[in-house]
C-alpha atoms as a PDB file:
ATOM      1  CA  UNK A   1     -11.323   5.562  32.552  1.00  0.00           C
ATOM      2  CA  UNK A   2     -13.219   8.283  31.123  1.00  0.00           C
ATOM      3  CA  UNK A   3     -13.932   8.826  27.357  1.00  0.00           C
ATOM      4  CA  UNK A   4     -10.749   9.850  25.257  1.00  0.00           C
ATOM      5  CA  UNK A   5     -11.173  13.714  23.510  1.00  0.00           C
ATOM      6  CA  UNK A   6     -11.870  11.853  20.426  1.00  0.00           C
ATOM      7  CA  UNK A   7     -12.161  15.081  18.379  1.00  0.00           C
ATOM      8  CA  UNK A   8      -8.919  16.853  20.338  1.00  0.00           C
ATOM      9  CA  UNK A   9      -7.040  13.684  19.417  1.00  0.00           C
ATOM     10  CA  UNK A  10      -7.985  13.743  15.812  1.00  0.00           C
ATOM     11  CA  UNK A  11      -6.872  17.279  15.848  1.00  0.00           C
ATOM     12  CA  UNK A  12      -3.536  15.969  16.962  1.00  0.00           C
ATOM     13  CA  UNK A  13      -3.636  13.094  13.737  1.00  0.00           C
ATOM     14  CA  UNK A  14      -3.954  16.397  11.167  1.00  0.00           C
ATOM     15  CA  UNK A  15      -0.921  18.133  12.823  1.00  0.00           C
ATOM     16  CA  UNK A  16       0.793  14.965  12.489  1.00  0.00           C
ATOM     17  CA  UNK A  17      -0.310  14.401   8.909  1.00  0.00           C
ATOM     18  CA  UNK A  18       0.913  18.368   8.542  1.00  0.00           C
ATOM     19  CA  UNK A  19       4.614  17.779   9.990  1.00  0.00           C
ATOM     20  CA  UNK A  20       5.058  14.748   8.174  1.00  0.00           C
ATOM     21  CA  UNK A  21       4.043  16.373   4.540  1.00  0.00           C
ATOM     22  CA  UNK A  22       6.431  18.884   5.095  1.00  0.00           C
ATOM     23  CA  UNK A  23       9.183  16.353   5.382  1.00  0.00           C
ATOM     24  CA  UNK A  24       8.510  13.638   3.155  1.00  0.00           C
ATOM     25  CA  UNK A  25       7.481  16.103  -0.388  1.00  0.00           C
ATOM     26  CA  UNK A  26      11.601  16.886  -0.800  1.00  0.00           C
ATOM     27  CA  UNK A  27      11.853  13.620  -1.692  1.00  0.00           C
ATOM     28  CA  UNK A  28       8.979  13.011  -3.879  1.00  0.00           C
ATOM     29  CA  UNK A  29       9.670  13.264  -8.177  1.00  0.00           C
ATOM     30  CA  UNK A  30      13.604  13.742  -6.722  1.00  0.00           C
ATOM     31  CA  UNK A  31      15.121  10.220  -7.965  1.00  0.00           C
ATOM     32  CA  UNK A  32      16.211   9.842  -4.463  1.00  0.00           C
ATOM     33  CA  UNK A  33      18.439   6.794  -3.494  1.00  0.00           C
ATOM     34  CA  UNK A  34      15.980   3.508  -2.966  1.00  0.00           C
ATOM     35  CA  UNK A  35      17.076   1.389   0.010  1.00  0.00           C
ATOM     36  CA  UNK A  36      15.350  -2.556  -0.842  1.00  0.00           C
ATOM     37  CA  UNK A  37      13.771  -4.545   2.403  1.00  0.00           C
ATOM     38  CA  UNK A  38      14.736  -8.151   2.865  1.00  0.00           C
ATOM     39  CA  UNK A  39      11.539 -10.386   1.532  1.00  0.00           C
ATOM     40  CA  UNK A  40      10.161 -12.350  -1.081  1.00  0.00           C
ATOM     41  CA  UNK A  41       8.700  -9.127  -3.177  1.00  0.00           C
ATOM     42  CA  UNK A  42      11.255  -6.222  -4.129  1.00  0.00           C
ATOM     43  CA  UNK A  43       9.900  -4.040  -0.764  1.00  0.00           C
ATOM     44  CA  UNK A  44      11.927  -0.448  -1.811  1.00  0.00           C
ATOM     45  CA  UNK A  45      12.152   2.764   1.496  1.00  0.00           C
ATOM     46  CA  UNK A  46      13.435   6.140   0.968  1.00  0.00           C
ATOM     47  CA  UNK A  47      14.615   8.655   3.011  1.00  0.00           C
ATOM     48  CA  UNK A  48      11.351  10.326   2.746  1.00  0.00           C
ATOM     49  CA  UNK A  49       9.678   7.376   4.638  1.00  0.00           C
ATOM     50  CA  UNK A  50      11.913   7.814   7.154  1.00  0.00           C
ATOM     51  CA  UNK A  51      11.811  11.736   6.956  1.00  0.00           C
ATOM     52  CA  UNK A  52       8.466  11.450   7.591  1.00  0.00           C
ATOM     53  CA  UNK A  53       8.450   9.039  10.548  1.00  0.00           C
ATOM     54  CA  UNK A  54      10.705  10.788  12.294  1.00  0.00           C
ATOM     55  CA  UNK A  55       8.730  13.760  12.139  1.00  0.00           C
ATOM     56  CA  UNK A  56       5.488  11.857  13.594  1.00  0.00           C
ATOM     57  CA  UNK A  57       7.565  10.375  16.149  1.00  0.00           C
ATOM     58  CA  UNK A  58       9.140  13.552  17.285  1.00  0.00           C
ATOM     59  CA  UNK A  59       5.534  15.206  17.685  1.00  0.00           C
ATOM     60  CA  UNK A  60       4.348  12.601  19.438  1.00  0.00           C
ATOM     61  CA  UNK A  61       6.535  11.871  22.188  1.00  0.00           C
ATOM     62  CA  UNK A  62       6.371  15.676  22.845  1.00  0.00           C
ATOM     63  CA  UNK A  63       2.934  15.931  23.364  1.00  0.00           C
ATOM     64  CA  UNK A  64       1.774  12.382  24.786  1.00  0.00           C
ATOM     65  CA  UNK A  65       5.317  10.867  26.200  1.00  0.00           C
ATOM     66  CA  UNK A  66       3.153   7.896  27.228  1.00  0.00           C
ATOM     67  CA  UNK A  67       1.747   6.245  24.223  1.00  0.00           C
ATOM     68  CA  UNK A  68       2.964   3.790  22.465  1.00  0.00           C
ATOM     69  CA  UNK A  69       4.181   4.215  18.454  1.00  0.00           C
ATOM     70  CA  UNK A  70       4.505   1.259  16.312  1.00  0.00           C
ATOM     71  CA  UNK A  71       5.842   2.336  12.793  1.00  0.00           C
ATOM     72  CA  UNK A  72       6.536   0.628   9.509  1.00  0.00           C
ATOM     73  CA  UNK A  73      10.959   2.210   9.203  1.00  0.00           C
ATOM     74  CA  UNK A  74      11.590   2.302  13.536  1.00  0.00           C
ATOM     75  CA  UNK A  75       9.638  -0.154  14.896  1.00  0.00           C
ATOM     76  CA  UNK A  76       7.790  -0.451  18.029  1.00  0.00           C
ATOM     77  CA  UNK A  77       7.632   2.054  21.132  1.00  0.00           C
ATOM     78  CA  UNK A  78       5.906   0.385  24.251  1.00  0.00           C
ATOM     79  CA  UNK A  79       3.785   3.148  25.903  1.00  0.00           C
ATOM     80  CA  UNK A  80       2.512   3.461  29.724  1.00  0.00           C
ATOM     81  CA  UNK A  81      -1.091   4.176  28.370  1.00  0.00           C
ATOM     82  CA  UNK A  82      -3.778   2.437  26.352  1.00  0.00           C
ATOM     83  CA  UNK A  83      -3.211   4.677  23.716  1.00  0.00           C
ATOM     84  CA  UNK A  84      -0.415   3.535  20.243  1.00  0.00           C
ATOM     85  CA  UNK A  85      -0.094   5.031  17.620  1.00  0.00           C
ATOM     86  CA  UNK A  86       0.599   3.141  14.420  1.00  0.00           C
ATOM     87  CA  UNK A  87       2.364   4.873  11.283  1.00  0.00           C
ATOM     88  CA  UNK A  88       2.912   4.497   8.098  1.00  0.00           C
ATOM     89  CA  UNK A  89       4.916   7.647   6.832  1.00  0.00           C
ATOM     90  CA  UNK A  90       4.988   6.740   3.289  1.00  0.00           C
ATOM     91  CA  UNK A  91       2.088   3.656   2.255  1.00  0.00           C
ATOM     92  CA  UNK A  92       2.806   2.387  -1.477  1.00  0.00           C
ATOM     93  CA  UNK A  93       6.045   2.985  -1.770  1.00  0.00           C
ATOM     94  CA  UNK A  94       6.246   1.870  -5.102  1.00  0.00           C
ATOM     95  CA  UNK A  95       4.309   4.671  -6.038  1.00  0.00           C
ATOM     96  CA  UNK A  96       6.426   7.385  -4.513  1.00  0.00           C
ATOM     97  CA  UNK A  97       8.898   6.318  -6.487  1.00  0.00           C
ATOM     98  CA  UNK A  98       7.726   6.068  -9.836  1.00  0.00           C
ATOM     99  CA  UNK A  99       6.337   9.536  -9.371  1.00  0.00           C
ATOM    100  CA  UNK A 100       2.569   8.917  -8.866  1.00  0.00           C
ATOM    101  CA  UNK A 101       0.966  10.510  -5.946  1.00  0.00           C
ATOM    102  CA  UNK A 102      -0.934   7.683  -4.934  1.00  0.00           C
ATOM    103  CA  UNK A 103       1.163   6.854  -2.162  1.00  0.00           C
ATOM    104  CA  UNK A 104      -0.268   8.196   1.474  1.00  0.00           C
ATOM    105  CA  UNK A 105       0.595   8.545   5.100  1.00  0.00           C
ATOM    106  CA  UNK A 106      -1.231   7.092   6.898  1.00  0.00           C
ATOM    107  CA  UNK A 107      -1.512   7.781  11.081  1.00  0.00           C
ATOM    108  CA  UNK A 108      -4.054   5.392  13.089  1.00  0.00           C
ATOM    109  CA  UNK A 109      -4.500   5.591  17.056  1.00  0.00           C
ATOM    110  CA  UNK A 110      -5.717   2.381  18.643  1.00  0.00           C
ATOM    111  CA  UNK A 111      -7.261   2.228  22.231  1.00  0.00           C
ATOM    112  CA  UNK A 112      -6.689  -0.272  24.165  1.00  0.00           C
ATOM    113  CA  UNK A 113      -5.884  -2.295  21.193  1.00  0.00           C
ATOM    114  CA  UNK A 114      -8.246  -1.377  18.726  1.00  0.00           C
ATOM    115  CA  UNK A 115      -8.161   1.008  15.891  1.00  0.00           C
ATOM    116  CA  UNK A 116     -10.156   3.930  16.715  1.00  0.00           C
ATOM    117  CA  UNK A 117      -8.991   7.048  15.259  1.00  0.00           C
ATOM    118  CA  UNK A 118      -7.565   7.131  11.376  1.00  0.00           C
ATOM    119  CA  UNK A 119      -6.115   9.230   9.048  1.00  0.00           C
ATOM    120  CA  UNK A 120      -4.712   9.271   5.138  1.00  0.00           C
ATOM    121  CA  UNK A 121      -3.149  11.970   3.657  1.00  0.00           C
ATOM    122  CA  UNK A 122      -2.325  12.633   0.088  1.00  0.00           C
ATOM    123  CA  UNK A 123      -0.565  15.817   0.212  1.00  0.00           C
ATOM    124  CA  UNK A 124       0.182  16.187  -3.267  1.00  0.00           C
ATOM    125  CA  UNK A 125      -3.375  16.058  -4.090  1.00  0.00           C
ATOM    126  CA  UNK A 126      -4.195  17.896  -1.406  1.00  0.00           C
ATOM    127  CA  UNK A 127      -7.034  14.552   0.001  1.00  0.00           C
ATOM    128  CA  UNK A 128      -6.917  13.897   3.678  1.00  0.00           C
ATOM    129  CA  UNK A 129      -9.506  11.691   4.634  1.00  0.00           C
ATOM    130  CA  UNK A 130      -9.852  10.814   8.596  1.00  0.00           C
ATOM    131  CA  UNK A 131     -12.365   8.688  10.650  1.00  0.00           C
ATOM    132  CA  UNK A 132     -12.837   8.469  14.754  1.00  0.00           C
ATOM    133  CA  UNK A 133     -16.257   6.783  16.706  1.00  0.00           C
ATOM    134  CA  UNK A 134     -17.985  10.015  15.481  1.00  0.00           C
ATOM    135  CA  UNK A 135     -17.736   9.922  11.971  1.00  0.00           C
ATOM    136  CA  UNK A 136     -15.713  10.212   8.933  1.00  0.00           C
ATOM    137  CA  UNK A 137     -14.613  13.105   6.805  1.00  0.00           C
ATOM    138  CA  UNK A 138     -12.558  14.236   3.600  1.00  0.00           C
ATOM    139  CA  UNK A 139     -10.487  17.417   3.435  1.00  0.00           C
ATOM    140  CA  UNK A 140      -9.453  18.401   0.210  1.00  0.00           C
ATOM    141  CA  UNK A 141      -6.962  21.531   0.319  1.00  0.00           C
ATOM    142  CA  UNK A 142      -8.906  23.004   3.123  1.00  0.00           C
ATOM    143  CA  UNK A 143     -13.074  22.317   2.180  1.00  0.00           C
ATOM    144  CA  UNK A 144     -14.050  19.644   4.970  1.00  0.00           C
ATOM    145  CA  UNK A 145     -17.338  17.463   4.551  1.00  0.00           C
ATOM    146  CA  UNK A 146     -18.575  14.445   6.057  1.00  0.00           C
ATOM    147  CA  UNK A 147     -18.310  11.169   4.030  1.00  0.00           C
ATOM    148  CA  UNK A 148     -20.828   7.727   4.170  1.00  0.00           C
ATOM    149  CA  UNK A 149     -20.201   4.819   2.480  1.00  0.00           C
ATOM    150  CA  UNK A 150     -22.758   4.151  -0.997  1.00  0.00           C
ATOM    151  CA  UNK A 151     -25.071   1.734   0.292  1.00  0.00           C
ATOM    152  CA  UNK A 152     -27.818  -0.765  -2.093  1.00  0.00           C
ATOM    153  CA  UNK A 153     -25.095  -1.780  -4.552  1.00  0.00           C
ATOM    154  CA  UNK A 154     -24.884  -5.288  -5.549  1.00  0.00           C
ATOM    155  CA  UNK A 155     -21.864  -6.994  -6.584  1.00  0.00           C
ATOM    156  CA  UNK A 156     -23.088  -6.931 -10.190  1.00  0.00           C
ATOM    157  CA  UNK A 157     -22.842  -3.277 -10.067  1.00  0.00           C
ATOM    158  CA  UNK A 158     -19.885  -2.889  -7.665  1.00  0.00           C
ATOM    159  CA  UNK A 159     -16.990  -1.347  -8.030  1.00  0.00           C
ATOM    160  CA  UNK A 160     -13.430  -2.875  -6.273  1.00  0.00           C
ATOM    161  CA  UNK A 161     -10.429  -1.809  -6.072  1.00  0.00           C
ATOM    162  CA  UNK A 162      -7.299  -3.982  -5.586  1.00  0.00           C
ATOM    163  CA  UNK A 163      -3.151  -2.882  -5.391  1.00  0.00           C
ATOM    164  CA  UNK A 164      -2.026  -5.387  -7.811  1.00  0.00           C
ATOM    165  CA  UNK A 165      -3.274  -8.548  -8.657  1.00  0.00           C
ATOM    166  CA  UNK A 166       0.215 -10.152  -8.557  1.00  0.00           C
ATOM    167  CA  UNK A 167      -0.038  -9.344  -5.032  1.00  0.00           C
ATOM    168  CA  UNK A 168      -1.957 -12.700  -4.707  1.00  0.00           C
ATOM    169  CA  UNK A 169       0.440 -14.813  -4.385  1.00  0.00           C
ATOM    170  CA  UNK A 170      -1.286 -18.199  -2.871  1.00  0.00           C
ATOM    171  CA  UNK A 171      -3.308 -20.073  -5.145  1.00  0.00           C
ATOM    172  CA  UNK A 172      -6.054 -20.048  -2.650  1.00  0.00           C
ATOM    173  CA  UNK A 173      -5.620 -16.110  -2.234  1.00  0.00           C
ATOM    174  CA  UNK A 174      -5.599 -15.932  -6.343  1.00  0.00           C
ATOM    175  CA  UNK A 175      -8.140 -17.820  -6.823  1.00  0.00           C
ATOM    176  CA  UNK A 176     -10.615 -16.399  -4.083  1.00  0.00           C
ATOM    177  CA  UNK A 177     -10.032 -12.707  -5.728  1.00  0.00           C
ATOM    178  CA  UNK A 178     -10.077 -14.145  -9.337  1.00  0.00           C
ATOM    179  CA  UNK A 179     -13.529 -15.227  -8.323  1.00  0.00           C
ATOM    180  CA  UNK A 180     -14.605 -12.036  -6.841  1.00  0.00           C
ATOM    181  CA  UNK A 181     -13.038 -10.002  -9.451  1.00  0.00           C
ATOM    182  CA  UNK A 182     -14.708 -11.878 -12.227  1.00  0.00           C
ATOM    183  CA  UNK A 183     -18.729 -11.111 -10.551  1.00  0.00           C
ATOM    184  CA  UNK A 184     -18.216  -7.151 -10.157  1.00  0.00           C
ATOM    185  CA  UNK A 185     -18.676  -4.669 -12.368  1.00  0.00           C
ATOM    186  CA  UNK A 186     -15.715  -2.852 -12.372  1.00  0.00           C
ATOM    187  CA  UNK A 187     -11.849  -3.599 -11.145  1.00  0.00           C
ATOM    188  CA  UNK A 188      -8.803  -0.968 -11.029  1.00  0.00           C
ATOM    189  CA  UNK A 189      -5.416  -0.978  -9.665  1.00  0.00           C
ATOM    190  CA  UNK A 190      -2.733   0.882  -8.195  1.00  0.00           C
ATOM    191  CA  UNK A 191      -4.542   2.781  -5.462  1.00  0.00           C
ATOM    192  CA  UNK A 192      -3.625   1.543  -2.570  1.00  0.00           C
ATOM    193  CA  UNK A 193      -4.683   3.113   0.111  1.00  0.00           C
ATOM    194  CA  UNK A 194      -6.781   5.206  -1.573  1.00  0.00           C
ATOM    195  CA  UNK A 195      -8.968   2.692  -2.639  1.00  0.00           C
ATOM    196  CA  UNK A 196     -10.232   2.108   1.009  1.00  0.00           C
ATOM    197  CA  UNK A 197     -10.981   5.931   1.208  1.00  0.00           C
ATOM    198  CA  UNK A 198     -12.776   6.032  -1.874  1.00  0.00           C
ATOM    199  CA  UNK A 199     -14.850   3.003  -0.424  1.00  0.00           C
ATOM    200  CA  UNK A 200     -15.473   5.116   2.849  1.00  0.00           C
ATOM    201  CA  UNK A 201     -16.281   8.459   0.409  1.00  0.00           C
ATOM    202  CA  UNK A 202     -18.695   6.415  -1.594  1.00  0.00           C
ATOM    203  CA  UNK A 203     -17.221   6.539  -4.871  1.00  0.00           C
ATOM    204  CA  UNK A 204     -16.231   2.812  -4.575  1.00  0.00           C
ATOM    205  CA  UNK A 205     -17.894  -0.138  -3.349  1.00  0.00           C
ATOM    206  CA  UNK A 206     -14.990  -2.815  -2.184  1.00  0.00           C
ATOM    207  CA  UNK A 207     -11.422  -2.400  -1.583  1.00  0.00           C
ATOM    208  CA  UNK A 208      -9.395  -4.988  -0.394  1.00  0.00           C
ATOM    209  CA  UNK A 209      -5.864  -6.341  -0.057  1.00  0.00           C
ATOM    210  CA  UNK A 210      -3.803  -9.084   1.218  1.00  0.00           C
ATOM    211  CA  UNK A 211      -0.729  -9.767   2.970  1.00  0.00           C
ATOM    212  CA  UNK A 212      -0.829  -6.505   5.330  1.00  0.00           C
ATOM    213  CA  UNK A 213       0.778  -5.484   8.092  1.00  0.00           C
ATOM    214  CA  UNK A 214      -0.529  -3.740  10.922  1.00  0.00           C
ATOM    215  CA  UNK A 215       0.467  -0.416   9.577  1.00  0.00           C
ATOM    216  CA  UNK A 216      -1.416  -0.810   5.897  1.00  0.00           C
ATOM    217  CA  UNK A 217      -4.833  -1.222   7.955  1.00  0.00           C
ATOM    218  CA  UNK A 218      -5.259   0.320  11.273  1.00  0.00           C
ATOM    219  CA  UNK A 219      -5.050   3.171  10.145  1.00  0.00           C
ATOM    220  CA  UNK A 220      -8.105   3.083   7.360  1.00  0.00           C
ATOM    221  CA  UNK A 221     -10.433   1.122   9.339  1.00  0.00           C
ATOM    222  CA  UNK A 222     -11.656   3.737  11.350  1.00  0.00           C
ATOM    223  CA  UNK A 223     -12.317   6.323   8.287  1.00  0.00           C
ATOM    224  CA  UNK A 224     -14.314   3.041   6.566  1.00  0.00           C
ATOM    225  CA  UNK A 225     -16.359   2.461   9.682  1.00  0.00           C
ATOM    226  CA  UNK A 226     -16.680   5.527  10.865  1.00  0.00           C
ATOM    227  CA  UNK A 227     -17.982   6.213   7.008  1.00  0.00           C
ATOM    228  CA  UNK A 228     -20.656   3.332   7.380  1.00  0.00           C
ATOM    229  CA  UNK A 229     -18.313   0.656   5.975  1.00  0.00           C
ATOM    230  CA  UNK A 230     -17.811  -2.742   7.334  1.00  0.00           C
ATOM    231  CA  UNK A 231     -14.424  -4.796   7.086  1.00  0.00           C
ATOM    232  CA  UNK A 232     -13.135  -8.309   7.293  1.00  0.00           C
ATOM    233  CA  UNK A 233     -10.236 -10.416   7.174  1.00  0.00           C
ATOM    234  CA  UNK A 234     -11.017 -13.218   4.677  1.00  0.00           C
ATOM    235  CA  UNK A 235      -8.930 -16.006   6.431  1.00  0.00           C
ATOM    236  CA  UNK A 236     -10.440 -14.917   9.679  1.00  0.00           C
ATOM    237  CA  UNK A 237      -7.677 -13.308  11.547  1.00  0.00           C
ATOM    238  CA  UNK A 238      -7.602 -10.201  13.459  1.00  0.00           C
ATOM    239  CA  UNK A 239      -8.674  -7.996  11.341  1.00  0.00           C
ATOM    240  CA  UNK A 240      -6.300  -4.823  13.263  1.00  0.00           C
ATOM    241  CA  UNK A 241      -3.442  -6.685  12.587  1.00  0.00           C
ATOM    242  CA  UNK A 242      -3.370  -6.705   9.281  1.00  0.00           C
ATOM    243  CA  UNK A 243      -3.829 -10.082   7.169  1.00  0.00           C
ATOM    244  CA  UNK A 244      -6.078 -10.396   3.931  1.00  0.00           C
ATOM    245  CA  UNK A 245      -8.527  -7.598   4.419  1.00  0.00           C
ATOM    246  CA  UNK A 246     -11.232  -6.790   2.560  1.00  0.00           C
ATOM    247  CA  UNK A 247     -13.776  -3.655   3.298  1.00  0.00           C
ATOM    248  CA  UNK A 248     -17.168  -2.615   1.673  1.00  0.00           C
ATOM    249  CA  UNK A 249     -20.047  -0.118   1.710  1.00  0.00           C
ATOM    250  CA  UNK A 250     -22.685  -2.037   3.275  1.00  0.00           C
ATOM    251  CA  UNK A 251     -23.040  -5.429   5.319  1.00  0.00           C
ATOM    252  CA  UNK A 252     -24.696  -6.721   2.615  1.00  0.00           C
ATOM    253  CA  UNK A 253     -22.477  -6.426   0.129  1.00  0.00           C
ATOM    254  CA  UNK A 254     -19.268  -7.700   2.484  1.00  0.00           C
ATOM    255  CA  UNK A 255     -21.619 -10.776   3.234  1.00  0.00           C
ATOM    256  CA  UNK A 256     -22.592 -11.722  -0.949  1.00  0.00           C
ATOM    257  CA  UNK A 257     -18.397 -11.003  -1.030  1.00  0.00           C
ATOM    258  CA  UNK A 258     -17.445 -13.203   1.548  1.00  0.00           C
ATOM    259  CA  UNK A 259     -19.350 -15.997  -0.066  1.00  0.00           C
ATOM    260  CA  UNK A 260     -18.407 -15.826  -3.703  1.00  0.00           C
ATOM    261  CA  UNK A 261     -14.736 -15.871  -2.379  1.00  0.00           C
ATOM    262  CA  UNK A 262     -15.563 -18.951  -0.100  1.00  0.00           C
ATOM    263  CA  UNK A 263     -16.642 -21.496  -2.368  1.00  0.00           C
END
């Protein structure tokens, strides 16, 4: 098979990103109705997630009818190619509807099964960053420039970036970021994705999560590597699949992480 247009495909990822602003910003600051997922944490949708999927899906199957499309609100589409796309139209939901625009989409293409092209867009904001095997880069309202990871920072001097801490909801899980938390420099909250492209832009040094699906990581692991960054699942699961992941600037770092959360 010859080498996928990684750069034509990424092209492809923006347009997507573009159709599914477009339908998902009615929604936002609109106190629209809030549908609740069955699960142990209240999980809320909107019609703008599913505005926004839609729109994605629509593109997509027009242009390449034979990849696959897994998405958080419709599910899975089996593809005759090595190429799926995985979507999440509307990441921190919670956000979106409390008004904050830290909520992204977030569009990810995996090759024959692993993530290789990524893409978050804020379009509030007006941040898009994106990553493929050539690089990564940040778009904000139209000024492009490459992005690297900050590199030589020890977790004394680290900053990390976490959802919510309640997230944690094993004792082991709790007590393996309580650990890590306490030996950094600096924690925040509430970014969610974002914190993963901050970590790729170098203006954070760890951002991890756990409990996530497929959707939640795929697509950012490809804008953190392609940025320098390295990533991990802390349990040792596959790390494109989602689980307990946790990404930082440098090997180095990731490795004096791994071990303060391990004993």
């Amino acid at each position: 098979m010859t080498t996928p247009d990684w750069a034509e495909l990424t092209r492809f990822a923006i347009t997507l990103a573009e159709a599914s602003a477009a339908a998902i910003l009615p929604y936002f600051r609109q106190n629209a109705a809030i549908d609740v997922k069955e699960g142990p944490v209240w999980d809320p949708v909107t019609e703008g997630d599913r505005a926004g999927e839609r729109a994605i899906r629509q593109l997509i199957e027009a242009h390449y009818p034979d990849h696959g499309i897994l998405g958080e609100e419709y599910g899975l589409k089996e593809g005759r190619s090595a190429f799926t796309w995985v979507l999440d139209p509307v990441d921190g939901t919670r956000a979106f509807v409390s008004g904050i625009p830290t909520w992204a989409t977030l569009i990810g293409l995996s090759f024959e099964g692993r993530p290789s092209v990524g893409l978050m867009n804020q379009p509030v904001v007006g941040d898009m960053f994106y990553g493929n095997p050539a690089g990564a880069w940040h778009d904000y309202r139209g000024v492009t420039s490459a992005i690297t990871t900050r590199r030589g920072v020890p977790l004394s001097r680290a900053t990390l970036g976490t959802t919510a801490p309640e997230l944690y909801r094993s004792d082991d899980d709790q007590s393996r970021f309580q650990r890590l938390r306490s030996k950094a420099q600096l924690t925040r909250y509430g970014g969610d994705s974002y914190f993963f492209c901050l970590v790729a832009a170098g203006h954070m040094d760890i951002a991890m999560d756990c409990g996530l699906q497929t959707y939640d990581i795929a697509p950012l692991l490809p804008i953190v590597t392609g940025a320098g960054g390295v990533a991990a699942e802390w349990t040792g699961g596959d790390l494109s699949r989602g689980g307990n992941v946790i990404t930082a600037g440098s090997p180095a770092l990731l490795d004096e992480a791994m071990a303060i959360m391990a004993h």
